[in-house]
PDB file of N, CA and C in Angstrom:
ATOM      1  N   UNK A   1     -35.964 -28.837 -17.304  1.00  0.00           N
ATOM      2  CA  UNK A   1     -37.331 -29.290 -17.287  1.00  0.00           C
ATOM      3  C   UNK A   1     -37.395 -30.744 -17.745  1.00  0.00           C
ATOM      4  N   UNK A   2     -37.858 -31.177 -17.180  1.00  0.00           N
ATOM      5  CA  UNK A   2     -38.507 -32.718 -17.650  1.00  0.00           C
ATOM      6  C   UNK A   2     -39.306 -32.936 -18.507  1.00  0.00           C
ATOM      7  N   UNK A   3     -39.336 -34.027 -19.491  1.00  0.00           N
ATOM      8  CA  UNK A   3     -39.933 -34.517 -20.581  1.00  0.00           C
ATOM      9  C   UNK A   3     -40.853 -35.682 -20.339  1.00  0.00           C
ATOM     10  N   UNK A   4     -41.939 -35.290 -20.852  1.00  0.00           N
ATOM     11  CA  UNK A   4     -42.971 -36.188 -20.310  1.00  0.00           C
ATOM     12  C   UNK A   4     -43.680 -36.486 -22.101  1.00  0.00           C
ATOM     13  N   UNK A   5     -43.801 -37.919 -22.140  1.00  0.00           N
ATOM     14  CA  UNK A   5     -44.137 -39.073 -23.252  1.00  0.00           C
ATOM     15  C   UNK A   5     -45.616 -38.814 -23.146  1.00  0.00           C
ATOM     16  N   UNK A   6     -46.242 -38.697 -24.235  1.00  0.00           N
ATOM     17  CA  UNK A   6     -47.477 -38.623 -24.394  1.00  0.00           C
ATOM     18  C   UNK A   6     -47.924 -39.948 -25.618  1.00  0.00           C
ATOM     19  N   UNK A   7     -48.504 -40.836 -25.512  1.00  0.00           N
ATOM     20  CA  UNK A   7     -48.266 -42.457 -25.716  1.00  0.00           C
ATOM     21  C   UNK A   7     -49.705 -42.736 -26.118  1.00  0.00           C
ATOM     22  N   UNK A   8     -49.953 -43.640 -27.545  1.00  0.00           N
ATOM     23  CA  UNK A   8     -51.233 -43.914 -27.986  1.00  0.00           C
ATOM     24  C   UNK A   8     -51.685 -45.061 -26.683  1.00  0.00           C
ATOM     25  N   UNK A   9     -52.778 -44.431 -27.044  1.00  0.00           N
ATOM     26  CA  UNK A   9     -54.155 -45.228 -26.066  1.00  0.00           C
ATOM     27  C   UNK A   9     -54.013 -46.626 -26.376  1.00  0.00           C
ATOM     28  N   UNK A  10     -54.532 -46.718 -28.419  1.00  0.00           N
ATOM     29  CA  UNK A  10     -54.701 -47.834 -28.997  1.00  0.00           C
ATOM     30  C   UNK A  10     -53.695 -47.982 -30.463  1.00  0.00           C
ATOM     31  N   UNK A  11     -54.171 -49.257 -30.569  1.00  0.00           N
ATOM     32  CA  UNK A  11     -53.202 -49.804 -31.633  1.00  0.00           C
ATOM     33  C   UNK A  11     -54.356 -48.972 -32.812  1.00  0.00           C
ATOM     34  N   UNK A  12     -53.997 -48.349 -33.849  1.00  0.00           N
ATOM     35  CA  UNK A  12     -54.995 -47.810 -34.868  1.00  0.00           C
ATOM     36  C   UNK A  12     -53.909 -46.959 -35.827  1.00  0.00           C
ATOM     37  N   UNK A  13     -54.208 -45.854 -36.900  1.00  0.00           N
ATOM     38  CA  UNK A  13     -54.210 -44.864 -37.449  1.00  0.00           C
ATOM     39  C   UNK A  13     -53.952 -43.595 -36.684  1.00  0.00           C
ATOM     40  N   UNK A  14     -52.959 -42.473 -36.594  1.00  0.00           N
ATOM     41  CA  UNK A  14     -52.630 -41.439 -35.737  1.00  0.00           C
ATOM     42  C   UNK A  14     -53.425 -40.074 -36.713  1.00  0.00           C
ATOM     43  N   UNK A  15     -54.044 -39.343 -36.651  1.00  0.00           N
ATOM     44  CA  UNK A  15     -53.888 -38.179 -37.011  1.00  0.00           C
ATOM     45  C   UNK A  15     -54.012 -37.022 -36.196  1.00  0.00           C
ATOM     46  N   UNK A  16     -53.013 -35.888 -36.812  1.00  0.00           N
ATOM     47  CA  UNK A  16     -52.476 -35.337 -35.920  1.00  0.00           C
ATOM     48  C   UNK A  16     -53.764 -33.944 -36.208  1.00  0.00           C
ATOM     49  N   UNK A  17     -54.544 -34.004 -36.860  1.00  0.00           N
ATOM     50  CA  UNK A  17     -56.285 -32.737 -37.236  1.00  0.00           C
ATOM     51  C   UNK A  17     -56.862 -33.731 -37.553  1.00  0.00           C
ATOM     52  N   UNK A  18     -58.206 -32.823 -37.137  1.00  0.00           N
ATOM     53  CA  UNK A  18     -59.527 -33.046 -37.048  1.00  0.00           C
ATOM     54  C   UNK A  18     -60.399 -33.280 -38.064  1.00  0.00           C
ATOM     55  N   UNK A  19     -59.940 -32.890 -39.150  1.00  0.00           N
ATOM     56  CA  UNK A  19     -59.888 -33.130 -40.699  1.00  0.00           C
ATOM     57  C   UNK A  19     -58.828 -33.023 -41.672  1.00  0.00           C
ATOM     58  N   UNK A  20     -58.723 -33.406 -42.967  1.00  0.00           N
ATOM     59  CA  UNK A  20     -57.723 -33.236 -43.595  1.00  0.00           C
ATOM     60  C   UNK A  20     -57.383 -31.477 -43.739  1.00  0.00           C
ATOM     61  N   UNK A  21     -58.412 -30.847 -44.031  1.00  0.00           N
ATOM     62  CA  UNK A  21     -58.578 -29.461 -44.055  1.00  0.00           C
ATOM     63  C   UNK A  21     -58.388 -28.865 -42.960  1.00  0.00           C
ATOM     64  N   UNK A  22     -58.619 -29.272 -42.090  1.00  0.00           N
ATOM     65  CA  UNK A  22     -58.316 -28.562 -40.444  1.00  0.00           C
ATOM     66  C   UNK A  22     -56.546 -28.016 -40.527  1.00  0.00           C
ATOM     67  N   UNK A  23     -56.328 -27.519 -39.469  1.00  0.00           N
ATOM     68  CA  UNK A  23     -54.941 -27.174 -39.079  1.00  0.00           C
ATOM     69  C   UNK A  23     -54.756 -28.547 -38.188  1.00  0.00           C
ATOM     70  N   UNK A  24     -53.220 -28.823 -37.773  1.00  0.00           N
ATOM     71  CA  UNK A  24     -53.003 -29.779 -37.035  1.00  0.00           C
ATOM     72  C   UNK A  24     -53.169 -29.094 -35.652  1.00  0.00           C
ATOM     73  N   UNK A  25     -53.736 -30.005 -34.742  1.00  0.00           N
ATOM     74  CA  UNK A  25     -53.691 -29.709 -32.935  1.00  0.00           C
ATOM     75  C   UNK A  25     -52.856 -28.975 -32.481  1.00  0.00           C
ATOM     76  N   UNK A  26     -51.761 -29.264 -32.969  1.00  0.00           N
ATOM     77  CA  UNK A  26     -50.711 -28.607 -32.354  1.00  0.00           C
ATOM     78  C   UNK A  26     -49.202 -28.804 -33.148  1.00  0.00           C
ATOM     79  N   UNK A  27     -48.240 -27.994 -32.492  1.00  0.00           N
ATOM     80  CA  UNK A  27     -47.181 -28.211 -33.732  1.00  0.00           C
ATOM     81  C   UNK A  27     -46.081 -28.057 -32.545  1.00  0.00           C
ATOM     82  N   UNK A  28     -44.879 -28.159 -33.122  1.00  0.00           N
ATOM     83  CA  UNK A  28     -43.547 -28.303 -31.661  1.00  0.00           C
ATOM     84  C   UNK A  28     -43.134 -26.904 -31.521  1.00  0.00           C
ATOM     85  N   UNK A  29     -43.234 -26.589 -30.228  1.00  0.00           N
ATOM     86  CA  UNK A  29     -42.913 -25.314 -29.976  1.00  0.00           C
ATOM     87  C   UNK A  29     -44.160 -24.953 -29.052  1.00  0.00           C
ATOM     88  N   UNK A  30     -45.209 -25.342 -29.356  1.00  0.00           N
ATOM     89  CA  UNK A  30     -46.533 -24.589 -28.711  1.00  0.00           C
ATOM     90  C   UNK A  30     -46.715 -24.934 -27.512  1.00  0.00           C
ATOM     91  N   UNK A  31     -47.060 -24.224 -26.553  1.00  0.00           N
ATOM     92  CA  UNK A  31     -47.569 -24.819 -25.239  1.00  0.00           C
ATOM     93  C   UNK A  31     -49.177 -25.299 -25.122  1.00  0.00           C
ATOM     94  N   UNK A  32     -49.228 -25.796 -23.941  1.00  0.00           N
ATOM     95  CA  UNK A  32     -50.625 -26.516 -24.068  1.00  0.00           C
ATOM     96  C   UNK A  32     -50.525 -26.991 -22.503  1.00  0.00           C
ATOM     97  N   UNK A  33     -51.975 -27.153 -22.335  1.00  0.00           N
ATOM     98  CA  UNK A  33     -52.572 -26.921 -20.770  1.00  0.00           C
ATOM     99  C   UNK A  33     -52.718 -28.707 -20.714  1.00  0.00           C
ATOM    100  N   UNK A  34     -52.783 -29.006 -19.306  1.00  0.00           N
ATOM    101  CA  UNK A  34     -52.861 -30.628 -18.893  1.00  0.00           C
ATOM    102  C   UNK A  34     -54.256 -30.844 -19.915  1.00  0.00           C
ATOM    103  N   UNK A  35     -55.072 -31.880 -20.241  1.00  0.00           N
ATOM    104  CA  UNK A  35     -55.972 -32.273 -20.936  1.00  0.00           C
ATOM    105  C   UNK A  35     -56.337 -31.690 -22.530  1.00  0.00           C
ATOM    106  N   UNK A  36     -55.710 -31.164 -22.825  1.00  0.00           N
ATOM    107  CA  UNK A  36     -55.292 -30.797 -24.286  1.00  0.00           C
ATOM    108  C   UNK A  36     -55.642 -31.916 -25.172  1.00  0.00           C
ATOM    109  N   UNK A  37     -56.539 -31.883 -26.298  1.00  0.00           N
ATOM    110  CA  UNK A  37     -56.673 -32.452 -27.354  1.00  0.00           C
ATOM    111  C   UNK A  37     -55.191 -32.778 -28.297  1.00  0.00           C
ATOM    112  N   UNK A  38     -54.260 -33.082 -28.695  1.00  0.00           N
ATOM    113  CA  UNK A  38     -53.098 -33.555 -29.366  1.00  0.00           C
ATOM    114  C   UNK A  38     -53.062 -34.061 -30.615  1.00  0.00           C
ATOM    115  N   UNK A  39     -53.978 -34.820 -30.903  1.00  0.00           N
ATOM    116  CA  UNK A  39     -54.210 -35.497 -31.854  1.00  0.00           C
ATOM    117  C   UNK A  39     -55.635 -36.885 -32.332  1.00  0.00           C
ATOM    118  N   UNK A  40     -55.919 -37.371 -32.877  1.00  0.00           N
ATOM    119  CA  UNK A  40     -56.448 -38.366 -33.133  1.00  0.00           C
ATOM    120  C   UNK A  40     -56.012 -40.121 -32.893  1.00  0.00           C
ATOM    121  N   UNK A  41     -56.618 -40.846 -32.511  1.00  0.00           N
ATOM    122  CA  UNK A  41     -56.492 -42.609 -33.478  1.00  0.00           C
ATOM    123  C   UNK A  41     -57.419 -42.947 -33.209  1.00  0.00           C
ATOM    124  N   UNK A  42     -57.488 -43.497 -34.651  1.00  0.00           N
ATOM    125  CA  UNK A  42     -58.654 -43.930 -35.338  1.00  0.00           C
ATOM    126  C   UNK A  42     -58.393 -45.645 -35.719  1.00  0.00           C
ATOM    127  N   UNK A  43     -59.569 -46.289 -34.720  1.00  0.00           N
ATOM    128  CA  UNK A  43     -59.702 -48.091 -34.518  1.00  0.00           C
ATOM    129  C   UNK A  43     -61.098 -48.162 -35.454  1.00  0.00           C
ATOM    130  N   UNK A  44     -60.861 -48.675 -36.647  1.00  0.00           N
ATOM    131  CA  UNK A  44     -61.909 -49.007 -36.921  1.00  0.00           C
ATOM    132  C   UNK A  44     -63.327 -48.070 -37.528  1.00  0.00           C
ATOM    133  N   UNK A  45     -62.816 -46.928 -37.778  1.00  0.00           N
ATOM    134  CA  UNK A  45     -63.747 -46.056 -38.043  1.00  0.00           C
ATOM    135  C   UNK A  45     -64.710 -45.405 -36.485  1.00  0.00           C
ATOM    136  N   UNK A  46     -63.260 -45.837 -35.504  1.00  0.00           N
ATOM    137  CA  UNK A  46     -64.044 -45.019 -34.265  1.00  0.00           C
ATOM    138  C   UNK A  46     -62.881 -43.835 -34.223  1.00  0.00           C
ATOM    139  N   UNK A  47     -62.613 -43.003 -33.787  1.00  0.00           N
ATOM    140  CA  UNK A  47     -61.903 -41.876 -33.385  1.00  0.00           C
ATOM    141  C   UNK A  47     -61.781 -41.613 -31.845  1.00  0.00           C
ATOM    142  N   UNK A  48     -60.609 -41.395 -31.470  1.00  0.00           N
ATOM    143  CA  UNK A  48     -60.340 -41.744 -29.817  1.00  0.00           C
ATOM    144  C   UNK A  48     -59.379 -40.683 -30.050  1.00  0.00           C
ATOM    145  N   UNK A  49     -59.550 -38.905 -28.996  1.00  0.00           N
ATOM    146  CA  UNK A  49     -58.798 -38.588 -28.783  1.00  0.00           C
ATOM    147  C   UNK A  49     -58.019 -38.292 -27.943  1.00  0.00           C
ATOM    148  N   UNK A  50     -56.497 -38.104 -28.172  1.00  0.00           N
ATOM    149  CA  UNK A  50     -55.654 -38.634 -27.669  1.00  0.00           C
ATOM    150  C   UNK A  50     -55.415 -36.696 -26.757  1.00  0.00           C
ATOM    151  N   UNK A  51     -55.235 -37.231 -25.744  1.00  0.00           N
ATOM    152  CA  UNK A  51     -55.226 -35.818 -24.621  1.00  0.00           C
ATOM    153  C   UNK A  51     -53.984 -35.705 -23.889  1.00  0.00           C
ATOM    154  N   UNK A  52     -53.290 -34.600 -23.278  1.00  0.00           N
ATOM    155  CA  UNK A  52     -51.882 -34.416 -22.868  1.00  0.00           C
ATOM    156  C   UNK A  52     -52.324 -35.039 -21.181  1.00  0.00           C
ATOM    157  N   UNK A  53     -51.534 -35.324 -20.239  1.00  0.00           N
ATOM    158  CA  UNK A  53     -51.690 -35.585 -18.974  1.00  0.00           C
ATOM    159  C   UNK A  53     -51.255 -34.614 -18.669  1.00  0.00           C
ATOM    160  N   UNK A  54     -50.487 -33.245 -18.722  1.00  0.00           N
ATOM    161  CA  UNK A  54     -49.133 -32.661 -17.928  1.00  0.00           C
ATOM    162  C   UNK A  54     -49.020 -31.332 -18.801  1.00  0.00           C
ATOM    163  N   UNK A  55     -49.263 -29.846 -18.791  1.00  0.00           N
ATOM    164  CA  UNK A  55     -49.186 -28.785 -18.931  1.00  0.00           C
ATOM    165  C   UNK A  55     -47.574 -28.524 -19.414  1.00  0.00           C
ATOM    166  N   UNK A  56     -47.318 -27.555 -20.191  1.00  0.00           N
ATOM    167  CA  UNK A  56     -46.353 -27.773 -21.013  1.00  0.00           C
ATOM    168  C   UNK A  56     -45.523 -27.288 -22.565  1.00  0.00           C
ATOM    169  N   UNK A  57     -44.455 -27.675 -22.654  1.00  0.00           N
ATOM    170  CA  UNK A  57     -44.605 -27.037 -24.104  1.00  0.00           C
ATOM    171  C   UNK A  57     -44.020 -28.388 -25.083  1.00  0.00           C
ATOM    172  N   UNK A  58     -44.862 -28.680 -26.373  1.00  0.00           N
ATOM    173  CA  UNK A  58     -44.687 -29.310 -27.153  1.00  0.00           C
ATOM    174  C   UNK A  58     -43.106 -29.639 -27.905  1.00  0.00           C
ATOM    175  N   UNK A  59     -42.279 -30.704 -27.172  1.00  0.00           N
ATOM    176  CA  UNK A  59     -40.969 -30.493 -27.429  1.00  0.00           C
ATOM    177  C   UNK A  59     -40.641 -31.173 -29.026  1.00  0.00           C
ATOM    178  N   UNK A  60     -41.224 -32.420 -29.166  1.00  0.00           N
ATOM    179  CA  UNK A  60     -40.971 -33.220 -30.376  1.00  0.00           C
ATOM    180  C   UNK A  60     -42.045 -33.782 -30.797  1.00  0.00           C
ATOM    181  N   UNK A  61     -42.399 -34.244 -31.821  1.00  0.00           N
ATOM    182  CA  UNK A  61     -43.791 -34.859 -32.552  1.00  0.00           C
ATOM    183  C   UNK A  61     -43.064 -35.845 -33.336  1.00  0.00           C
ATOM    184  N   UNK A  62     -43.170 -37.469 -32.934  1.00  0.00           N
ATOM    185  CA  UNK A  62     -42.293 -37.985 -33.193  1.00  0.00           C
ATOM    186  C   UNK A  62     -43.118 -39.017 -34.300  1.00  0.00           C
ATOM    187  N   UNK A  63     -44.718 -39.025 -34.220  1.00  0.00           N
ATOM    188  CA  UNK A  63     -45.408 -39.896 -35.306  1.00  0.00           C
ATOM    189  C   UNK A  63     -46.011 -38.687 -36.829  1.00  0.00           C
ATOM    190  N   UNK A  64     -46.048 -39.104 -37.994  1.00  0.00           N
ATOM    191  CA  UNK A  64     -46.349 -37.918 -38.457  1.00  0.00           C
ATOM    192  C   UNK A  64     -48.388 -38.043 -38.908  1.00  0.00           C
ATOM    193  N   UNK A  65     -48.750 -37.540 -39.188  1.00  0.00           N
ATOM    194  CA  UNK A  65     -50.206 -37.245 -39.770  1.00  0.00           C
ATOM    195  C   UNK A  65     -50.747 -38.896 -40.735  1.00  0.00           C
ATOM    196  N   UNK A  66     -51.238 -39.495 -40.014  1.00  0.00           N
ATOM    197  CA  UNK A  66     -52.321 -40.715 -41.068  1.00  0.00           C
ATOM    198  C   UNK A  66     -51.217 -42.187 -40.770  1.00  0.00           C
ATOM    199  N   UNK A  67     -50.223 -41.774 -39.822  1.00  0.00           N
ATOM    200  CA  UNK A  67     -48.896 -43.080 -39.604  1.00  0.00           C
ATOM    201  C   UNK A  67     -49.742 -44.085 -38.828  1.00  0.00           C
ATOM    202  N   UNK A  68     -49.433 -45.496 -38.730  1.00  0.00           N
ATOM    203  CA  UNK A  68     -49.839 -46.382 -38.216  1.00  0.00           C
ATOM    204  C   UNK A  68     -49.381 -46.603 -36.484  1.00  0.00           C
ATOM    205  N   UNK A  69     -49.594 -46.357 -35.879  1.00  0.00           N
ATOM    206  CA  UNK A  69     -49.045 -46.612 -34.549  1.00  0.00           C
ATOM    207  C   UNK A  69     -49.695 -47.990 -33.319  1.00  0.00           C
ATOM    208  N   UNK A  70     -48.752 -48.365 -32.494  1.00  0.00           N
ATOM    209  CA  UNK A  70     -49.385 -49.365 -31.462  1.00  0.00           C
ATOM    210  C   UNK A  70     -49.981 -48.887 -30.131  1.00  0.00           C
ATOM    211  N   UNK A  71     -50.348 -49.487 -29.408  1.00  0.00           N
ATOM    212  CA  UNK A  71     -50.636 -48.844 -28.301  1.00  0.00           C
ATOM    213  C   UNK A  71     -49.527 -48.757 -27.246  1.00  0.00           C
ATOM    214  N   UNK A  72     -49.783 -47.936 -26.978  1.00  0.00           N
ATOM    215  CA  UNK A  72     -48.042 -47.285 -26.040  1.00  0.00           C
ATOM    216  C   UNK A  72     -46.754 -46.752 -26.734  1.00  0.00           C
ATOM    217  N   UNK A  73     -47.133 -46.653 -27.556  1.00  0.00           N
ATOM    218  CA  UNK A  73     -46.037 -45.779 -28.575  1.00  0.00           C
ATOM    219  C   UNK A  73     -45.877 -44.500 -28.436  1.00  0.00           C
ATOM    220  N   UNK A  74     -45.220 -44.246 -28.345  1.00  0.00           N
ATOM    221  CA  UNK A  74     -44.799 -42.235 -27.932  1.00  0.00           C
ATOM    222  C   UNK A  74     -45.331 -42.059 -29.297  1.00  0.00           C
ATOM    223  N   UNK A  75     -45.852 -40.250 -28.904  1.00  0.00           N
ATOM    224  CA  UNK A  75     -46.646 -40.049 -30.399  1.00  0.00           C
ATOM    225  C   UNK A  75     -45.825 -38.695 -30.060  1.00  0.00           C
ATOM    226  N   UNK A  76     -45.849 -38.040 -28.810  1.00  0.00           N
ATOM    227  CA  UNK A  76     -45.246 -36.428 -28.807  1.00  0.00           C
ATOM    228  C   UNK A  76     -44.263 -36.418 -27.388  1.00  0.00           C
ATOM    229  N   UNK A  77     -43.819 -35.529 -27.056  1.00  0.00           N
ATOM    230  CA  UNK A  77     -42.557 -35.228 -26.065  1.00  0.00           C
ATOM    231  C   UNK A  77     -43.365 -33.958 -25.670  1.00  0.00           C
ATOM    232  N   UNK A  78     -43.708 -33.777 -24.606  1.00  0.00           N
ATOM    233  CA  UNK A  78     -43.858 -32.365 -23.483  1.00  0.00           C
ATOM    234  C   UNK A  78     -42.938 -32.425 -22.803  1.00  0.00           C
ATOM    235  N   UNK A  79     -42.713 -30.925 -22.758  1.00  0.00           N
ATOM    236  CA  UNK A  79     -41.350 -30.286 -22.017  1.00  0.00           C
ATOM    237  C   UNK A  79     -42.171 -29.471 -21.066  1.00  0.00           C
ATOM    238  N   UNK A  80     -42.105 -29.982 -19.452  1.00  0.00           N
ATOM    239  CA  UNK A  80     -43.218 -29.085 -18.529  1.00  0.00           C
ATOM    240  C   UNK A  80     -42.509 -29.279 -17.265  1.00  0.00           C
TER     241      UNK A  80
END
């Protein structure tokens, strides 16, 4: 199966839930349907979330929870 890069939108803050209290979106191992919620980044006190292109199962999570990331940076690995 092929591995498909799932890559920040924007340069910002990554989080991987919806609150600190929340569970995270998703974790490695899980599958998940094309347009899947994944995670958060947060520009500025806006929140932009970050959605899968490609149906699948969650192979690697390579940014962790509140990390700084750029735009186009791999954040997760789908295996689909």
């Amino acid at each position: 199966m092929a591995l498909h890069d799932i890559v920040s939108p924007l340069p910002g803050t990554f989080y991987r839930r919806a609150s600190p209290e929340a569970a995270p979106y998703v974790e490695a191992g899980v599958s998940v349907e094309s347009g899947a919620v994944i995670g958060l980044v947060e520009v500025m006190k806006q929140f932009n979330d970050v959605e899968t292109s490609v149906a699948g199962r969650i192979a690697q999570i390579l940014v962790d929870d509140g990390e700084p990331v750029d735009a186009g940076q791999v954040l997760m690995r789908i295996e689909g």
